[in-house]
Protein backbone atom coordinates (compact mmCIF):
# COMPACT_ATOMS: atom_id res chain seq x y z
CA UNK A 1 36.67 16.45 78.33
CA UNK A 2 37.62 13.16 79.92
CA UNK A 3 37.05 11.39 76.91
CA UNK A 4 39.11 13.71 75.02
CA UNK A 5 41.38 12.94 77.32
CA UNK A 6 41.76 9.60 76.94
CA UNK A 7 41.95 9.42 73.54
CA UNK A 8 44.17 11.83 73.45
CA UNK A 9 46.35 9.73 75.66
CA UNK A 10 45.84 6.37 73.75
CA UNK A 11 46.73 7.98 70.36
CA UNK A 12 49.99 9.35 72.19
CA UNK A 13 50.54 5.42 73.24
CA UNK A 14 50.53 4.46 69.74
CA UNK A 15 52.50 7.41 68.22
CA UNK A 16 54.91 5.90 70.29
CA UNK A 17 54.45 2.14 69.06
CA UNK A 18 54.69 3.33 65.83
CA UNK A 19 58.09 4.98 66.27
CA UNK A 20 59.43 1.74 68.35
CA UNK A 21 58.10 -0.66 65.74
CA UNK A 22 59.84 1.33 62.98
CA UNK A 23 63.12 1.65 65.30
CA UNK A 24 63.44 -2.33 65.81
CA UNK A 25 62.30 -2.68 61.66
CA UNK A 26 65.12 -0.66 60.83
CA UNK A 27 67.69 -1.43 63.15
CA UNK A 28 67.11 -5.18 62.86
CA UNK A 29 67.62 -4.71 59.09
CA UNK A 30 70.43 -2.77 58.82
CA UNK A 31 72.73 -2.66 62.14
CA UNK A 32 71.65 -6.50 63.00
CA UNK A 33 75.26 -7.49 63.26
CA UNK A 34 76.80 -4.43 65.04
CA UNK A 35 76.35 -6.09 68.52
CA UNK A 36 77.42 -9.01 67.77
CA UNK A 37 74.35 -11.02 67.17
CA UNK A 38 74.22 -14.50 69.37
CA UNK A 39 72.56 -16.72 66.52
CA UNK A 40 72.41 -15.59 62.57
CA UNK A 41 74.07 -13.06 59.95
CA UNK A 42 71.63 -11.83 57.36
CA UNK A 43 72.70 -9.72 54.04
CA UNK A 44 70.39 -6.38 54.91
CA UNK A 45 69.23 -6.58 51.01
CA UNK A 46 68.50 -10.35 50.48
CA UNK A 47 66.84 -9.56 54.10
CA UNK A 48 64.44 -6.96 52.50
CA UNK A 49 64.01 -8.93 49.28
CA UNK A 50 61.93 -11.71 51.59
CA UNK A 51 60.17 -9.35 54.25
CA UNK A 52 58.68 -8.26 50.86
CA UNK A 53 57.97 -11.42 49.62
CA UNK A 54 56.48 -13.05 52.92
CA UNK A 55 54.27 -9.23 53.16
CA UNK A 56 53.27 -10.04 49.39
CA UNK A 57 52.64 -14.14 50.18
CA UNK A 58 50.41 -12.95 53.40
CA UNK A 59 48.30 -10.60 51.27
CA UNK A 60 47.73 -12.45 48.81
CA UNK A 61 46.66 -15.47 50.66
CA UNK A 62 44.45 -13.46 52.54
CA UNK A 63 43.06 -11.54 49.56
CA UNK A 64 42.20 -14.85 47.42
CA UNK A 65 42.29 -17.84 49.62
CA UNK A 66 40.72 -16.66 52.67
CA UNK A 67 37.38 -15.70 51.16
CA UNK A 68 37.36 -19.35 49.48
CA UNK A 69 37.35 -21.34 52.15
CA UNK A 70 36.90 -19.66 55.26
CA UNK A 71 33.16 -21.03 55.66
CA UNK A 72 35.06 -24.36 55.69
CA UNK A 73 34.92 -26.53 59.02
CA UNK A 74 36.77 -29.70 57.53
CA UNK A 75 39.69 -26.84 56.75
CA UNK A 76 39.93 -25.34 60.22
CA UNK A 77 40.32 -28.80 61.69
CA UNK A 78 43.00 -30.14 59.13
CA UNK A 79 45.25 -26.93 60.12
CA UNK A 80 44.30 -27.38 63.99
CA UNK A 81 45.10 -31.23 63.79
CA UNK A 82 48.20 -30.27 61.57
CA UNK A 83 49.24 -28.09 64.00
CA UNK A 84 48.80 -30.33 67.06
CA UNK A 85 51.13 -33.15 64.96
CA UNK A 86 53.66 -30.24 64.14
CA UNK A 87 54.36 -29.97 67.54
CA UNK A 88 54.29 -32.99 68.77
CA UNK A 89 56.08 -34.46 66.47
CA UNK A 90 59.09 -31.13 67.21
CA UNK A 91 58.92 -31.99 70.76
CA UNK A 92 60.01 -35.09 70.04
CA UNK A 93 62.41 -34.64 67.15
CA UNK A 94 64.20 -32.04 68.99
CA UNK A 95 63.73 -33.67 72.21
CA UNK A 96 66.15 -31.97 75.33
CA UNK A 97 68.10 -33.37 78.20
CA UNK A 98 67.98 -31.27 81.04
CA UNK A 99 70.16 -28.64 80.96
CA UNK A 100 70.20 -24.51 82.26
CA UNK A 101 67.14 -23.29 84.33
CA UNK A 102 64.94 -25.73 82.57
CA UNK A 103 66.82 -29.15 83.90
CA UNK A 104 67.18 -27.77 87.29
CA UNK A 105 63.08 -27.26 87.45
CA UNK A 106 62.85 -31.14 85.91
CA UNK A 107 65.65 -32.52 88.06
CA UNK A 108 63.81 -30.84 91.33
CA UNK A 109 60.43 -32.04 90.17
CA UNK A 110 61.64 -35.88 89.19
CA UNK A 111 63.72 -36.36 92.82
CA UNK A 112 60.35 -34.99 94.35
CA UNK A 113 58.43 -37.57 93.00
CA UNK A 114 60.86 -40.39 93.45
CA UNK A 115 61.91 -39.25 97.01
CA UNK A 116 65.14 -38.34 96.17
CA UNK A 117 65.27 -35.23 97.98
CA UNK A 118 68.98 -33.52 98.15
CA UNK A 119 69.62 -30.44 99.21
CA UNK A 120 69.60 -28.16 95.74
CA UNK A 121 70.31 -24.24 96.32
CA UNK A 122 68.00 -23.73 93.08
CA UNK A 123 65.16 -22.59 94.43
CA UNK A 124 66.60 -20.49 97.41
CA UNK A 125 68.03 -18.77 94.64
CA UNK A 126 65.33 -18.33 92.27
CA UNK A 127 61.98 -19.10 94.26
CA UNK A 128 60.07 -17.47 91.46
CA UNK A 129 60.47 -21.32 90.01
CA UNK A 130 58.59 -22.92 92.60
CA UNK A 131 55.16 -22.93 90.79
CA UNK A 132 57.04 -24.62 87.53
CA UNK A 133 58.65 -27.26 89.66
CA UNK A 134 55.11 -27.82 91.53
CA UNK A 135 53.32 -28.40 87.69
CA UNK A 136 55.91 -31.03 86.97
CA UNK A 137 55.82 -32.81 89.90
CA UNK A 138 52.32 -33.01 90.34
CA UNK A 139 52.59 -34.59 85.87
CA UNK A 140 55.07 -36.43 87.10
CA UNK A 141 53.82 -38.03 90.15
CA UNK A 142 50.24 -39.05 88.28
CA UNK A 143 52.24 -40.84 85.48
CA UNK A 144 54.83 -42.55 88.31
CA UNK A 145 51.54 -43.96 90.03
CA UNK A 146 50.63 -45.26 86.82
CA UNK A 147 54.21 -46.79 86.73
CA UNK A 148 55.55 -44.68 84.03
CA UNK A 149 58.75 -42.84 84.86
CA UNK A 150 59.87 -41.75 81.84
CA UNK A 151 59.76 -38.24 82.95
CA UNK A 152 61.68 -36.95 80.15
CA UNK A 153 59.02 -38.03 77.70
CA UNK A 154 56.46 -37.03 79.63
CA UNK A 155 57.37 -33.32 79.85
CA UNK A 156 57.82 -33.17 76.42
CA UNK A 157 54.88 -34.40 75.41
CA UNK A 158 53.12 -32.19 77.64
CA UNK A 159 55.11 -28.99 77.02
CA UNK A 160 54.42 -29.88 73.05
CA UNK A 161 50.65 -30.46 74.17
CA UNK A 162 50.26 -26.76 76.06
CA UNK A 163 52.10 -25.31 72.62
CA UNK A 164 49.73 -27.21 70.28
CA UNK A 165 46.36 -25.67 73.00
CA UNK A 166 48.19 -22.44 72.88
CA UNK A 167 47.44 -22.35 69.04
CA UNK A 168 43.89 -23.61 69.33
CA UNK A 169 43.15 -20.66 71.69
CA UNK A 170 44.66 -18.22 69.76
CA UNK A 171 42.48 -19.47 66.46
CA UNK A 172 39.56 -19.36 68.68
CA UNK A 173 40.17 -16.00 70.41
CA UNK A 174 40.52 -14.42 67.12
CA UNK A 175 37.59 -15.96 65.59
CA UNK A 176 35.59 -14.38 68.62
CA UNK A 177 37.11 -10.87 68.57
CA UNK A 178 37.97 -10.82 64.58
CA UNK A 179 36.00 -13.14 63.14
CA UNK A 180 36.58 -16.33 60.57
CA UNK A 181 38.11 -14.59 58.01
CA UNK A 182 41.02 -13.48 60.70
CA UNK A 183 40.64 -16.47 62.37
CA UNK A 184 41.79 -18.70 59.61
CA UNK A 185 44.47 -16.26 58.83
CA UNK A 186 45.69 -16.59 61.97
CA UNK A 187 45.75 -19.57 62.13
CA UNK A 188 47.54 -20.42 59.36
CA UNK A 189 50.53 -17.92 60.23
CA UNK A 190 50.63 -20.04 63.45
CA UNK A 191 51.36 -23.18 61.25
CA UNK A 192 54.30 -21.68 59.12
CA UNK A 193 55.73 -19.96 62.56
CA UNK A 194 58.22 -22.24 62.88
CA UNK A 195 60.05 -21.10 66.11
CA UNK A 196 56.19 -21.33 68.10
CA UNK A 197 56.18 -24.82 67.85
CA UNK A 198 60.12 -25.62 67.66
CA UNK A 199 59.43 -24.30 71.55
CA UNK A 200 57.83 -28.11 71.89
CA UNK A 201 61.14 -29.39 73.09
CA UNK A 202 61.39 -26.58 75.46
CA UNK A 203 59.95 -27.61 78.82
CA UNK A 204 60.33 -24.40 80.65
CA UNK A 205 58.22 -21.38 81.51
CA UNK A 206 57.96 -19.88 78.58
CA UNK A 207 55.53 -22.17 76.34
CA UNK A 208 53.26 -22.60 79.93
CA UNK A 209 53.28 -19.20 80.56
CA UNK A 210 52.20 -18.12 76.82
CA UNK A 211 49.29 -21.29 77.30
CA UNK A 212 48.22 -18.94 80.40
CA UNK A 213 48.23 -15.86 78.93
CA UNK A 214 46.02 -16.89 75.65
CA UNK A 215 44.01 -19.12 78.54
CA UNK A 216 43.12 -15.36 80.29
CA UNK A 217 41.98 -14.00 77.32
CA UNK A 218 39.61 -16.53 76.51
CA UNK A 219 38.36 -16.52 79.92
CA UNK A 220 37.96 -12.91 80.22
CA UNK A 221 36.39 -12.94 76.57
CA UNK A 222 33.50 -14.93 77.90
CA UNK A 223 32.85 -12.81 80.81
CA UNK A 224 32.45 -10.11 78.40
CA UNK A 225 29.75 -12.49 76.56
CA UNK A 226 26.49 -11.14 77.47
CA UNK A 227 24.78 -13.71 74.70
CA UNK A 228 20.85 -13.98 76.52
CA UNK A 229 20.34 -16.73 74.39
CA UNK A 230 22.61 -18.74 76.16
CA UNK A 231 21.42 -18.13 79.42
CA UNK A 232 18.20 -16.08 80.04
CA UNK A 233 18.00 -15.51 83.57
CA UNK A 234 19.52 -12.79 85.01
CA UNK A 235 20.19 -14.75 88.49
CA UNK A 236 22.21 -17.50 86.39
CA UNK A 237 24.18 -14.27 84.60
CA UNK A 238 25.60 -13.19 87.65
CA UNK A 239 26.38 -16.87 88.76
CA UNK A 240 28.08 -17.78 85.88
CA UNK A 241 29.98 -14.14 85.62
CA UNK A 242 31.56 -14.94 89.58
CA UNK A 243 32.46 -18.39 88.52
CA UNK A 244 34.15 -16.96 85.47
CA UNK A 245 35.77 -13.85 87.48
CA UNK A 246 37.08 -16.61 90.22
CA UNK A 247 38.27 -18.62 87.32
CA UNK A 248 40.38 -15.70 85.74
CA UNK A 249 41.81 -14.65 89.16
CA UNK A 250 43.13 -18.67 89.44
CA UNK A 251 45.02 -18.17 85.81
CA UNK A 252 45.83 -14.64 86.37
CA UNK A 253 47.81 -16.41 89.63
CA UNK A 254 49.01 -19.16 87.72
CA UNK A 255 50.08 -17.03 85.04
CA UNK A 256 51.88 -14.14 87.02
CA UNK A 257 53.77 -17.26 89.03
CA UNK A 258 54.94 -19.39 86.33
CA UNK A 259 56.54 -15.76 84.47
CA UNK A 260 55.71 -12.34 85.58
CA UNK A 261 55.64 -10.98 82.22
CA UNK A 262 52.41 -13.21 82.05
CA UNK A 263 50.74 -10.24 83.59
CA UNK A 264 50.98 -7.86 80.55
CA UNK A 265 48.10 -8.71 79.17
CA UNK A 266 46.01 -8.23 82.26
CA UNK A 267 47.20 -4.68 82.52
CA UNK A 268 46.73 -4.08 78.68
CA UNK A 269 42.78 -4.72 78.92
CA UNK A 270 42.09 -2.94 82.58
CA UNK A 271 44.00 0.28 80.70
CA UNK A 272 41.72 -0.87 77.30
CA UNK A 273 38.27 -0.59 79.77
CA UNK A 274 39.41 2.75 81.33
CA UNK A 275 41.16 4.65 78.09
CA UNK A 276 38.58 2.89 75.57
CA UNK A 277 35.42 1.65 77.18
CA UNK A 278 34.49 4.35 79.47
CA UNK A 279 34.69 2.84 82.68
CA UNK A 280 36.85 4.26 85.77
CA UNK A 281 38.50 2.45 88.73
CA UNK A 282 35.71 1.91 91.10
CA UNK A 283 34.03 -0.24 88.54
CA UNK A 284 37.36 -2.05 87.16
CA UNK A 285 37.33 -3.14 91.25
CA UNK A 286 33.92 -3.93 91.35
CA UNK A 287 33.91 -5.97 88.51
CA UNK A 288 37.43 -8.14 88.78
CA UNK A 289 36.59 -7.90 92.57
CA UNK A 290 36.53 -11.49 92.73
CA UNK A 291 39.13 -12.04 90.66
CA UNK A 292 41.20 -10.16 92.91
CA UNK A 293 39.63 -11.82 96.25
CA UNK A 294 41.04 -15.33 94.98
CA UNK A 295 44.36 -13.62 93.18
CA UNK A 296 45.09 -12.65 97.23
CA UNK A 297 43.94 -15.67 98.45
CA UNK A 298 45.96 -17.93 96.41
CA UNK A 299 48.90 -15.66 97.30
CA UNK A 300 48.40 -16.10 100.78
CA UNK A 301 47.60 -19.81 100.34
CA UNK A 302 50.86 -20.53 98.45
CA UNK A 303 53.27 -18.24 100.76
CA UNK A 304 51.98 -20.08 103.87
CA UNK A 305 51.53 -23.58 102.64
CA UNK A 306 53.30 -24.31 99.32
CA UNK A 307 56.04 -21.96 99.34
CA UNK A 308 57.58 -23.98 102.45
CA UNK A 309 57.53 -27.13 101.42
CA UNK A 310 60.10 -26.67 98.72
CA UNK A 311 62.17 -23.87 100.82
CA UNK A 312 61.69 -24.54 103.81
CA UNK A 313 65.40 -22.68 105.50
CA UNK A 314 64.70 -19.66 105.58
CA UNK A 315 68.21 -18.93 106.49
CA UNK A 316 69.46 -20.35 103.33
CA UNK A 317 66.58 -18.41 101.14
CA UNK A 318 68.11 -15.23 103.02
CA UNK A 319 71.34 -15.85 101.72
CA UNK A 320 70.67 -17.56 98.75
CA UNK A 321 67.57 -15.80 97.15
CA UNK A 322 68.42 -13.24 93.95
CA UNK A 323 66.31 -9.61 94.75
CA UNK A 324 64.64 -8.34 91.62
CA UNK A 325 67.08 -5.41 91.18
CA UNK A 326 69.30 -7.86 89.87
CA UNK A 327 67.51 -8.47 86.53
CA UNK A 328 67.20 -4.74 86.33
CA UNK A 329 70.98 -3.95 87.06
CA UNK A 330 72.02 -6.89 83.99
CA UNK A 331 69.28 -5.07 82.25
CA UNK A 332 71.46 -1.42 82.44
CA UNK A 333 75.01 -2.99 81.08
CA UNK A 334 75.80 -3.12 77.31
CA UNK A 335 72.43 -5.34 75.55
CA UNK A 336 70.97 -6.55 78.47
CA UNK A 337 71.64 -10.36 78.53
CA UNK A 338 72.56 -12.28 81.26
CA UNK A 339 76.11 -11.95 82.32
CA UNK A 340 77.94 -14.85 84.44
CA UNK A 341 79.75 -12.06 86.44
CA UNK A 342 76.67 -9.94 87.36
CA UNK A 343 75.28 -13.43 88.58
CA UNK A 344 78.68 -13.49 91.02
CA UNK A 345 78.64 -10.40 91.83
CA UNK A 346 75.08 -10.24 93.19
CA UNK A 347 75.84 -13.18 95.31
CA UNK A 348 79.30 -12.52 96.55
CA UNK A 349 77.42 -10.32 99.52
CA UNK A 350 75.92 -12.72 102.05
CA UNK A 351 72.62 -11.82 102.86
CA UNK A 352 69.45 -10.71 100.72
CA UNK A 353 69.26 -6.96 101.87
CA UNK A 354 72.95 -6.76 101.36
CA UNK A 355 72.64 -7.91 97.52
CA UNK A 356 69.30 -5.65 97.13
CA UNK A 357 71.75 -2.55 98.64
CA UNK A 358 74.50 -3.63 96.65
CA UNK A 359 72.51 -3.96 93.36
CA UNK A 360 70.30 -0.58 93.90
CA UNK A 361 73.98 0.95 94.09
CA UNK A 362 75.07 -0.04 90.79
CA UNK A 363 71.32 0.54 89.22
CA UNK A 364 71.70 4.33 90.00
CA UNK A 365 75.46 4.66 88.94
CA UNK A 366 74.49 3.02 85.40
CA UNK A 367 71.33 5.29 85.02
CA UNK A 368 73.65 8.49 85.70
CA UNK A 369 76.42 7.08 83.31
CA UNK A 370 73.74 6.58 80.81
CA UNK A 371 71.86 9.83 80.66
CA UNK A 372 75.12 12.13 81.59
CA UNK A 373 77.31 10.54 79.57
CA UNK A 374 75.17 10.07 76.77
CA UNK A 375 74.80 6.68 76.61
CA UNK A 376 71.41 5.66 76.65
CA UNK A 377 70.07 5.90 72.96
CA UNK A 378 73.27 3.08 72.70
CA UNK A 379 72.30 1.27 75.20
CA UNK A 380 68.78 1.14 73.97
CA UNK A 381 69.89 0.24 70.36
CA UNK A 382 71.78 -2.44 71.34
CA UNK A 383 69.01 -4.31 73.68
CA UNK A 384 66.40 -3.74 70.97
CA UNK A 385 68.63 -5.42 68.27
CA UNK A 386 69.31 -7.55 70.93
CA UNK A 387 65.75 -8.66 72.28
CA UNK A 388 62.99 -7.86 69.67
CA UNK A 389 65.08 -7.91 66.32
CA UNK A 390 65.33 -11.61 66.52
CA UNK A 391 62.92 -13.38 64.56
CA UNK A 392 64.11 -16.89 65.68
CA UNK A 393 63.50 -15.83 69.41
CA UNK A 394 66.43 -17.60 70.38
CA UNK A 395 65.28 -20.88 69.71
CA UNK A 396 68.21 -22.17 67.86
CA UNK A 397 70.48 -21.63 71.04
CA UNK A 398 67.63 -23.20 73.25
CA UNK A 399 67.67 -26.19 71.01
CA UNK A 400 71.77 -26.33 70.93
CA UNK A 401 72.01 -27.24 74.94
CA UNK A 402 71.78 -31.07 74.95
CA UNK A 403 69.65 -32.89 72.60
CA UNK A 404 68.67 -36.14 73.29
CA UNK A 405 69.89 -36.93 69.87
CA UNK A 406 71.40 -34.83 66.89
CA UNK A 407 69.38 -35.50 64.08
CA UNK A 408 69.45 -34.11 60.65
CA UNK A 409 66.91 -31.35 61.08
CA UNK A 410 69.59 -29.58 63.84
CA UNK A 411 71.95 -28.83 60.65
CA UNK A 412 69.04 -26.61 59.62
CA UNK A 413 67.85 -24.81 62.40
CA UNK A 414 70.53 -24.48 64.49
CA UNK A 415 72.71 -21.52 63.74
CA UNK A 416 75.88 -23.42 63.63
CA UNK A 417 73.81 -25.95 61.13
CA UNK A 418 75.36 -27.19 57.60
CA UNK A 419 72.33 -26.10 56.24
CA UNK A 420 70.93 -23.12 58.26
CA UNK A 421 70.56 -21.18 54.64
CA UNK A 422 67.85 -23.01 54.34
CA UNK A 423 65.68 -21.87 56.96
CA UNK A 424 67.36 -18.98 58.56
CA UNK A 425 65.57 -16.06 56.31
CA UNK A 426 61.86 -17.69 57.20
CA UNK A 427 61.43 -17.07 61.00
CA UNK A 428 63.39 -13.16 60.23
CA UNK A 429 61.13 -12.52 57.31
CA UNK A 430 58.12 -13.68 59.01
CA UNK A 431 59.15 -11.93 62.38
CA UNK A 432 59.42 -8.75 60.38
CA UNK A 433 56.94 -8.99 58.05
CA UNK A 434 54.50 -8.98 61.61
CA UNK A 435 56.39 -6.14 62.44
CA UNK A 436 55.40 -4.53 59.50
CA UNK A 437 51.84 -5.35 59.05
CA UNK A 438 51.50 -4.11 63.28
CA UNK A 439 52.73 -1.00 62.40
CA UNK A 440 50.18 -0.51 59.30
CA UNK A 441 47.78 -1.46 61.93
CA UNK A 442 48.51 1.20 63.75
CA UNK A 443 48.33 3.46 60.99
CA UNK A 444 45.42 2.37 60.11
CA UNK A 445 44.38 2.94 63.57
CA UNK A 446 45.21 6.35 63.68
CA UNK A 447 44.23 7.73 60.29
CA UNK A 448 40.47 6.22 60.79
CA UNK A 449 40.81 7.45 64.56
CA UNK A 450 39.24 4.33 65.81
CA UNK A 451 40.27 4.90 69.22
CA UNK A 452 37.52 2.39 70.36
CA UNK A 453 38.84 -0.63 67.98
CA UNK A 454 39.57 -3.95 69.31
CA UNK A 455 43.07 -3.66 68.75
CA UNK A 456 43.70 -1.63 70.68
CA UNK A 457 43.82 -3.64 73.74
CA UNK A 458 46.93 -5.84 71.64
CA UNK A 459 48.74 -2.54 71.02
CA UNK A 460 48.89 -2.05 74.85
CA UNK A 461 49.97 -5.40 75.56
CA UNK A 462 52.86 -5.45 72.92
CA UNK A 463 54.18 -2.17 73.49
CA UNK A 464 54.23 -3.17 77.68
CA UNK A 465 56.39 -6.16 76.59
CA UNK A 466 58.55 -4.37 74.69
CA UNK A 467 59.12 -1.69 77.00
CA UNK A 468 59.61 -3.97 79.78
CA UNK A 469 62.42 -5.82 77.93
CA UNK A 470 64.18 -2.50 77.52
CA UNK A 471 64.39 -2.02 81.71
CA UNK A 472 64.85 -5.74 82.58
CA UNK A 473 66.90 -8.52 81.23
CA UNK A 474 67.15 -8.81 77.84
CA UNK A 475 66.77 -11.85 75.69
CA UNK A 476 64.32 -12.68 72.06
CA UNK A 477 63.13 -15.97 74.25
CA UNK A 478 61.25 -13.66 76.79
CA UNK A 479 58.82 -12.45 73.89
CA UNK A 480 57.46 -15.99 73.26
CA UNK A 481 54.85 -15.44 76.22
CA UNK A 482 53.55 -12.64 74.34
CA UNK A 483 53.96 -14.31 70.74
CA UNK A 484 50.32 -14.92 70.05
CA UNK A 485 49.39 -11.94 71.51
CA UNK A 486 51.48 -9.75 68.84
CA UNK A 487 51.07 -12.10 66.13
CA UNK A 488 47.33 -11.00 66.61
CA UNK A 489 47.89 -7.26 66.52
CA UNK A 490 48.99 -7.72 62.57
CA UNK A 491 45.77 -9.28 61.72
CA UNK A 492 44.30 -5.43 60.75
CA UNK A 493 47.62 -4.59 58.78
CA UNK A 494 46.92 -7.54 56.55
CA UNK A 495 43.60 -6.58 56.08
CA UNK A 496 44.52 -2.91 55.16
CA UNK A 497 47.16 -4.28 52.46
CA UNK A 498 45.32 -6.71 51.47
CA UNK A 499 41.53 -4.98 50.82
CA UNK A 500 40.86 -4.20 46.80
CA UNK A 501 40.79 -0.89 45.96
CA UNK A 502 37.32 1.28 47.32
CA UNK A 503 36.78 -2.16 49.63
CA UNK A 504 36.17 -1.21 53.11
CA UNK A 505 38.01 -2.77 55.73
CA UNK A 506 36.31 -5.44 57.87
CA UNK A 507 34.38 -3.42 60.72
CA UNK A 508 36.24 -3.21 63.73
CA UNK A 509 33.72 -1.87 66.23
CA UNK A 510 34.27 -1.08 69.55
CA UNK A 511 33.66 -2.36 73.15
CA UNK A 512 29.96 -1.93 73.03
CA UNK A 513 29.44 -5.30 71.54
CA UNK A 514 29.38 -8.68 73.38
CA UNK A 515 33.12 -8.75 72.92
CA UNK A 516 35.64 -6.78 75.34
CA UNK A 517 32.34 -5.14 76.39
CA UNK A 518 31.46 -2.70 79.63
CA UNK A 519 27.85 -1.94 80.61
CA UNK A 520 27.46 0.72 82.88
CA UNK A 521 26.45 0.06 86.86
């Protein structure tokens, strides 16, 4: 009955996926510019004309090149070096100033290092950025002791680094869950993703905070590895299992600190091991339970010791700090974005629990406005045109906001560019092409009722992003955590479109395997 149960309730979970996948398709398609869109117009039919084609260029690759050379090490490396030189070499090409959110964490970090401490309201404000300025200062102050000070460079470099590891991680988490065949597929999507690696130049939380979340799956991939070839006593199992479960409590921290939405995919595979592999609360405790013991640790650690160091009034975080009902009250007006004179508003009232008050007040007058005066499904459509129907994930405004240098490149990808014909169509196309080939996943899914596939897990983690951006604040960059994530839940789609007639799809088994595996206590 309980297994009913749950199966029953994950097939309900991606009904609804489905039906929100086919909602963004469509709306992004066809009602794209009713909202005024903040980057590109598209013709709806030219628009379909390439989906089609970048669907029909993914199949076929996968079809007939795949199969050809995915035994093929010296391959796998080229694309993995390629990529690594991609982004590099964007980091640098597109290279920033500081500017927005992302110059005040560099500026904060850089007069850290160099002891030019003045008094900045920044983090008072928004003390979620603490852990990002605490990264870069601790990059910066190795490279100052080694007399280097071009910080600028350095955080580039870096941030293009943690974009190029994101893509390794993603080819190798594939490779363990999917195999080589999907591996290499995926891999070489991540190549001709433009916008992924365009986020080089970005040094914010984003492109760490996606590194994190691909860095937790690996980690919790290889405590599902129960491989007694590697290691045949028992006594060394368990060793190396706390040393891994200590090890994903650390990233989940880092993760969840750097950006909260970093925590998705956590929640997507505790809900996989209950709905999928059987096992109930008392053993997802018992076996993240030290995961959890050094997640609260670290917390405490960080509020006591760290925390103060870079706010230490608390009289000025009280008046200064933004409560989280703020990102849910921009999240409730018009598409979501963030709105200059919300910002004021929250902080014309002079203490935290009198923004918090103030904010909860207009939260429940919006939510009454929009369900009795029949304004939600509006509201709705415009954040998902808004947030998830932009296949450039907001990259070309992110690289508008001081480059070092305007180079040629910027008339292309930038939406105000001479040029941006060129290259606008390719991220959209690609972005819903994946949309596509998820929701044939899902299909595919549901028709073969394999309620215990691998995929599963993904599903959860993209619809919990997606969902989320419809209550919070709403902006395309915010899905970049989650990128490789969802570019991962397509992989089956392709297959399925791809496979020659009476060919059986690859077998997509379930969590009794050494991958996303539970044994029983």
């Amino acid at each position: 009955m309980l297994i009913k149960l749950k199966k029953y309730i994950l097939k309900i979970v991606l009904i609804f996926l489905a039906i929100f996948i086919a909602v963004i398709i469509f709306n992004g398609i066809f009602f794209y510019e009713d909202y005024g869109n903040v980057l590109f117009t598209y013709n709806p039919i030219f628009l379909i004309i390439t989906v089609m084609g970048y669907c029909i260029f993914i199949s076929l690759v996968y079809k007939y090149i795949i199969p050809k050379i995915e035994k093929s090490k010296l391959i796998v490396y080229i694309l993995l070096i390629l990529f690594t030189v991609l982004c590099i070499f964007s980091g640098n090409y597109f290279k920033l100033n500081p500017s927005w959110d992302m110059g005040a964490v560099f500026s904060i970090a850089k007069d850290y290092v160099l002891d030019n401490k003045t008094e900045n309201l920044y983090l008072y404000t928004f003390p979620n950025n603490i852990m990002l300025v605490g990264i870069y200062q601790a990059i910066f102050s190795f490279f100052y002791m080694l007399k280097n000070t071009d910080f600028l460079t350095i955080a580039t470099i870096f941030n293009s680094l943690l974009v190029a590891f994101t893509g390794i991680l993603l080819y190798y988490n594939t490779n363990i869950i999917f195999g080589k065949r999907k591996a290499l597929m995926i891999l070489i999507i991540t190549i001709i993703t433009v916008p992924l690696y365009l986020y080089s130049a970005c040094y914010y939380s984003d492109t760490i905070s996606m590194f994190f979340t691909m860095l937790m799956v690996t980690v919790y991939l290889k405590t599902k590895n129960k491989d007694s070839k590697i290691i045949e006593q028992e006594q060394k199992i368990n060793a190396k299992k706390i040393v891994l479960q200590i090890l994903f409590g650390i990233i989940l921290f880092l993760g969840i600190k750097i950006k909260i939405t970093s925590i998705f995919i956590f929640i997507a595979l505790i809900i996989y091991d209950i709905l999928i592999c059987k096992f109930n609360i008392k053993n997802i405790l018992k076996e993240f339970k030290f995961s959890f013991m050094i997640l609260i640790l670290l917390y405490f650690l960080f509020n006591v010791f760290i925390e103060p160091l870079y706010i230490p009034d608390k009289q000025l975080l009280e008046t200064n700090k933004i409560p989280t009902e703020h990102w849910i009250m921009m999240g409730l007006k018009g598409k979501g974005g963030f709105s200059t004179d919300e910002y004021l508003y929250t902080q014309s009232f002079e203490t935290f629990q009198e923004k918090k008050e103030a904010n909860r007040k207009v939260i429940k007058e919006r939510i009454y406005d929009l369900f009795f005066n029949k304004t939600l499904f509006e509201h709705l459509k415009q954040k998902i045109i808004y947030g998830l129907c932009d296949g450039t994930y907001f990259s070309p405004e992110v690289l508008r906001r001081e480059p070092v240098k305007y180079r040629i490149l910027h008339e292309v990808v930038l939406s105000k560019g001479k040029n941006t014909q060129i290259y606008k169509y390719w991220p959209q196309s690609m972005h819903f092409g994946m949309l596509i080939f998820i929701l044939i996943n899902v299909y595919k899914t549901l028709k073969d009722k394999e309620y215990n596939a691998k995929d599963n897990v993904l599903f959860i983690a993209v619809l919990g992003i997606m969902v989320f951006l419809l209550m919070w604040e709403n902006r395309s960059r915010y899905l970049i955590t989650m990128l490789p994530i969802i570019m991962m839940s397509q992989l089956g789609g392709i297959e399925y479109l791809a496979k020659k007639k009476g060919e059986k799809n690859e077998k997509n088994i379930s969590c009794y395997t050494n991958v996303l595996r539970r044994r029983s206590s």
